[in-house]
C-alpha atoms as a PDB file:
ATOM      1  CA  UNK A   1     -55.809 140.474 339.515  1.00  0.00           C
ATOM      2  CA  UNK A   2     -54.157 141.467 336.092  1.00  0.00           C
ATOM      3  CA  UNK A   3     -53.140 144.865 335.638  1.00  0.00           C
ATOM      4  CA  UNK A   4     -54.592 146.672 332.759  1.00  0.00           C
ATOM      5  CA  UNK A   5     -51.206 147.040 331.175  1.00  0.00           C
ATOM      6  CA  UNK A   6     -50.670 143.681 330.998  1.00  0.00           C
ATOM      7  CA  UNK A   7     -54.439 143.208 329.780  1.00  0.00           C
ATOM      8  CA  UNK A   8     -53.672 145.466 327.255  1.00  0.00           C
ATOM      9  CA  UNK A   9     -49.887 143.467 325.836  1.00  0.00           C
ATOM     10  CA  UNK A  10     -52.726 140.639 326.083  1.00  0.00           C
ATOM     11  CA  UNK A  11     -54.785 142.045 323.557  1.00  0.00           C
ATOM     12  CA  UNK A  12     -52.426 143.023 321.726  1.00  0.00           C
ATOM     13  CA  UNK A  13     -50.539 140.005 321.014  1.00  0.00           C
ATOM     14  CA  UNK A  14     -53.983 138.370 320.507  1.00  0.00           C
ATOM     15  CA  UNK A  15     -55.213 141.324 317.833  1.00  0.00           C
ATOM     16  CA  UNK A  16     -51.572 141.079 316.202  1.00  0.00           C
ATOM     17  CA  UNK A  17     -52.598 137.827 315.664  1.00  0.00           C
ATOM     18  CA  UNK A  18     -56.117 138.438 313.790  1.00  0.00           C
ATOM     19  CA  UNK A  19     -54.318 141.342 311.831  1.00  0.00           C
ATOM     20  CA  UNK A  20     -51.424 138.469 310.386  1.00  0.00           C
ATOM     21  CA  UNK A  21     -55.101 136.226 309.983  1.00  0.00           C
ATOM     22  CA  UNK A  22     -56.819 139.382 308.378  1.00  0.00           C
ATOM     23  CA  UNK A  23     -53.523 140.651 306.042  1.00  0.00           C
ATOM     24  CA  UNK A  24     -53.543 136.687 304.305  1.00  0.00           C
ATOM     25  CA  UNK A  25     -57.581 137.041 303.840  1.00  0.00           C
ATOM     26  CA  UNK A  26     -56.450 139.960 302.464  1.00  0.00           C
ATOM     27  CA  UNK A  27     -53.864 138.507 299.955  1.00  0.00           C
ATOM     28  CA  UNK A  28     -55.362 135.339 298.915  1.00  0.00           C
ATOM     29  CA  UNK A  29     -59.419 135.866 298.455  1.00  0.00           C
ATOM     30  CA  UNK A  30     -61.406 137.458 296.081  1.00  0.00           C
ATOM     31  CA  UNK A  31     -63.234 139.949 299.586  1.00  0.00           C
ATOM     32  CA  UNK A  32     -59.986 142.233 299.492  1.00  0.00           C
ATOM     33  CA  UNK A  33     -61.651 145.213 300.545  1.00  0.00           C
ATOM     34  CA  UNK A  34     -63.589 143.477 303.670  1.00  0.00           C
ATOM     35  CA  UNK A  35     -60.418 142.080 304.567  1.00  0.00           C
ATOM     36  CA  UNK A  36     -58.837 145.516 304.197  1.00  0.00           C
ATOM     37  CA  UNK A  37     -61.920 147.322 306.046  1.00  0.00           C
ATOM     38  CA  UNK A  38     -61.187 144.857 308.672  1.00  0.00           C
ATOM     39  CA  UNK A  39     -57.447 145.428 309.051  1.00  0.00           C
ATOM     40  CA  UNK A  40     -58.017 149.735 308.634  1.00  0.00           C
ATOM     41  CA  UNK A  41     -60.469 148.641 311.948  1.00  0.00           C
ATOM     42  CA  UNK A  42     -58.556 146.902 314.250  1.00  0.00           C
ATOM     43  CA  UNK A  43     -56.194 149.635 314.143  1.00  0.00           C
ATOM     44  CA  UNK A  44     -58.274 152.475 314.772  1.00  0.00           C
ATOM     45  CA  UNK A  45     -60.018 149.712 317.429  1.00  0.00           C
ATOM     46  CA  UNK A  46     -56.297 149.042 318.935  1.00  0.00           C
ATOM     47  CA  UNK A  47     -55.614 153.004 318.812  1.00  0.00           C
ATOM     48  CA  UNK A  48     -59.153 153.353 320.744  1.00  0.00           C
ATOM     49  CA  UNK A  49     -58.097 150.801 323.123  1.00  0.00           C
ATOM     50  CA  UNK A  50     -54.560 151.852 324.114  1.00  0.00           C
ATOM     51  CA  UNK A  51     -56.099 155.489 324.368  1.00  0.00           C
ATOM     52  CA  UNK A  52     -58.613 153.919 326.885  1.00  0.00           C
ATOM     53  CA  UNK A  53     -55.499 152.577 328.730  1.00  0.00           C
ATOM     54  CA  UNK A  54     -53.590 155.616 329.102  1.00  0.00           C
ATOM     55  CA  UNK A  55     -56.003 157.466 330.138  1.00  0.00           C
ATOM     56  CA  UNK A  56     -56.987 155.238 332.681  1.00  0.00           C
ATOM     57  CA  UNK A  57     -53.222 154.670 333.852  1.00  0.00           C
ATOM     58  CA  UNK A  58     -53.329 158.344 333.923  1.00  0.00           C
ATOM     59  CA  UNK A  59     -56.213 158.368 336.597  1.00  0.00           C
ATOM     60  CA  UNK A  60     -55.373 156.161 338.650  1.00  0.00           C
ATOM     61  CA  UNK A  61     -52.010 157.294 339.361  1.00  0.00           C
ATOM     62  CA  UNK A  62     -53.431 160.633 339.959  1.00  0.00           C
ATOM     63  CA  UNK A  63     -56.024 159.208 342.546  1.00  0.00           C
ATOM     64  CA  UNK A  64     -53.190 157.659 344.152  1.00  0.00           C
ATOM     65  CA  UNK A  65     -51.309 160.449 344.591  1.00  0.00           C
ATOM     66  CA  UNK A  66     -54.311 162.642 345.958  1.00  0.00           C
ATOM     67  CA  UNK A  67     -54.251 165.045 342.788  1.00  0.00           C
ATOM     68  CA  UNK A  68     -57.166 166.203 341.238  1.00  0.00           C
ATOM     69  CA  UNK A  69     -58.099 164.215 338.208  1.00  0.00           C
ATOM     70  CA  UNK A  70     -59.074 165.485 335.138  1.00  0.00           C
ATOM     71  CA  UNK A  71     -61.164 164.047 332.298  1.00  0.00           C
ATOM     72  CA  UNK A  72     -61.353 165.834 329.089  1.00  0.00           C
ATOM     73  CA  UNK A  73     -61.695 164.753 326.075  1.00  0.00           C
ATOM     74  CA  UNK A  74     -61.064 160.992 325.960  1.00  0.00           C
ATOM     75  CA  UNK A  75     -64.804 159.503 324.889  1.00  0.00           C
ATOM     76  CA  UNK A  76     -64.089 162.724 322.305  1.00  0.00           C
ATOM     77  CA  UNK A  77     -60.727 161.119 321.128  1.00  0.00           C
ATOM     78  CA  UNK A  78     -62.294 157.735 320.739  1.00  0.00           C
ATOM     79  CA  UNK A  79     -65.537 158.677 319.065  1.00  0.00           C
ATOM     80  CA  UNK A  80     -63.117 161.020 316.424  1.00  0.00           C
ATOM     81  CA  UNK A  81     -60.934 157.898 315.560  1.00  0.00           C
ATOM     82  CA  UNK A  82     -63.950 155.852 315.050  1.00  0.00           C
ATOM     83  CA  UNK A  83     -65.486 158.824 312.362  1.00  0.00           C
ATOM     84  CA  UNK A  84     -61.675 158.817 311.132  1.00  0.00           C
ATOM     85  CA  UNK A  85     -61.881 155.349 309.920  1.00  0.00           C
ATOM     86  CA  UNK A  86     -65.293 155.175 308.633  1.00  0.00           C
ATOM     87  CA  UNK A  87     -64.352 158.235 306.928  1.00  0.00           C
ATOM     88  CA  UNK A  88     -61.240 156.294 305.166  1.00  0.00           C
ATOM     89  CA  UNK A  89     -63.925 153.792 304.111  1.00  0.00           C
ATOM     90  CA  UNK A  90     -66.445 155.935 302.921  1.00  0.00           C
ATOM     91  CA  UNK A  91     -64.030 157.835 300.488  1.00  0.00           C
ATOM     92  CA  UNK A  92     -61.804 155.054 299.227  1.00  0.00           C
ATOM     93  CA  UNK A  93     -64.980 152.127 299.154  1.00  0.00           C
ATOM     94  CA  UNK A  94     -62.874 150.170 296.127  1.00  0.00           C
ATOM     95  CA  UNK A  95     -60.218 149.959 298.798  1.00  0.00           C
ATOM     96  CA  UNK A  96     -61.886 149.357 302.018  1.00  0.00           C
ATOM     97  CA  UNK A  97     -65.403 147.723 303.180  1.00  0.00           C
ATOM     98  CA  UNK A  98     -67.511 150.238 305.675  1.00  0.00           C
ATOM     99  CA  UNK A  99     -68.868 146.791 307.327  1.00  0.00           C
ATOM    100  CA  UNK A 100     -65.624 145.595 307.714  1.00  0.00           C
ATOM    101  CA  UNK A 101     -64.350 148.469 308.922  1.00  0.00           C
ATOM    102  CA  UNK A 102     -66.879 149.065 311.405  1.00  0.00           C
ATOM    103  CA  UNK A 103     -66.596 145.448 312.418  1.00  0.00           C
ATOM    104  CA  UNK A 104     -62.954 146.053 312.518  1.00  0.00           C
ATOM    105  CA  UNK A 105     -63.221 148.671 315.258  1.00  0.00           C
ATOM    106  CA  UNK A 106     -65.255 146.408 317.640  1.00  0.00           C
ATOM    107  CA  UNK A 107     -62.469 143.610 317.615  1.00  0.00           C
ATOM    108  CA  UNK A 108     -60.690 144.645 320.389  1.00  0.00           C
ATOM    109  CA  UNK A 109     -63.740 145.129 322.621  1.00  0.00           C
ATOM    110  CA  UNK A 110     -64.621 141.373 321.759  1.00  0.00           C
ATOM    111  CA  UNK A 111     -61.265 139.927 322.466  1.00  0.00           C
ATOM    112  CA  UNK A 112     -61.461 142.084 325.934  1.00  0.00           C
ATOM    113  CA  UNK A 113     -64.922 140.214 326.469  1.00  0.00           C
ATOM    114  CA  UNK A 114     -63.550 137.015 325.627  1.00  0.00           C
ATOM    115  CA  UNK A 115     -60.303 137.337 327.576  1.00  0.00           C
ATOM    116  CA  UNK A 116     -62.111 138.221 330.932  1.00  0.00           C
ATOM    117  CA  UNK A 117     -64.299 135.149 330.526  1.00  0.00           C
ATOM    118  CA  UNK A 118     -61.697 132.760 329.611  1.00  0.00           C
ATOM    119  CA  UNK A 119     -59.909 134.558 333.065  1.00  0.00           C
ATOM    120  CA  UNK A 120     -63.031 134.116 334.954  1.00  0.00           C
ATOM    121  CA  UNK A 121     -63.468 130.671 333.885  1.00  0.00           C
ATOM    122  CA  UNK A 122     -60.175 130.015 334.781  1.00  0.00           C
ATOM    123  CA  UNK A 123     -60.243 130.820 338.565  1.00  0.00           C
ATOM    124  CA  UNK A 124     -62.967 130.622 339.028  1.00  0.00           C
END
């Protein structure tokens, strides 16, 4: 079984990817501000994500060590960033695209779904 660090370097390498796709849909077609709203998302998605990580790193160590976990505020950090960059959108709309924004931010859940299924498929 992977562990989620290298699950996240995974998704990383494949959402650095889409950005470099995203940043020359960006520069060379007339839907600059989708293209934009879609870069402005995968990075608050990405942010999201590595929080998600951490936090979960964080956890499990703790459980391993017999400490007393705590959980505060991480759904709270996640939600914020999300109302962070749909904020950006909303006040700058001749820059960046709310749908592709909000598309933006679901990216790396999507790659997540579709690496675990190309991993199931795999040995499975």
């Amino acid at each position: 079984m992977h562990t989620l660090r290298h699950i996240f370097n995974r998704q990383k390498k494949a959402l650095f990817f889409l950005l470099a796709l995203f940043v020359i849909g960006w520069a060379f077609s007339a839907f600059k501000p989708f293209f934009a709203g879609m870069i402005l998302g995968s990075m608050f998605g990405l942010y999201n994500f590595w929080i998600l990580v951490r936090r979960m790193e964080r956890f499990d160590q703790n459980i391993s060590k017999g400490k007393e976990t705590k959980s505060i505020g991480g759904t709270a950090l996640r939600f914020g960033s999300g109302v962070a960059a749909a904020a950006i959108a909303l006040s700058m709309p001749e820059k960046f695209d709310l749908i592709g924004t909000v598309v933006g931010l679901m990216i790396p859940y999507v790659l997540l779904l579709v690496d675990r299924i190309v991993v199931h498929v795999k040995h499975f």
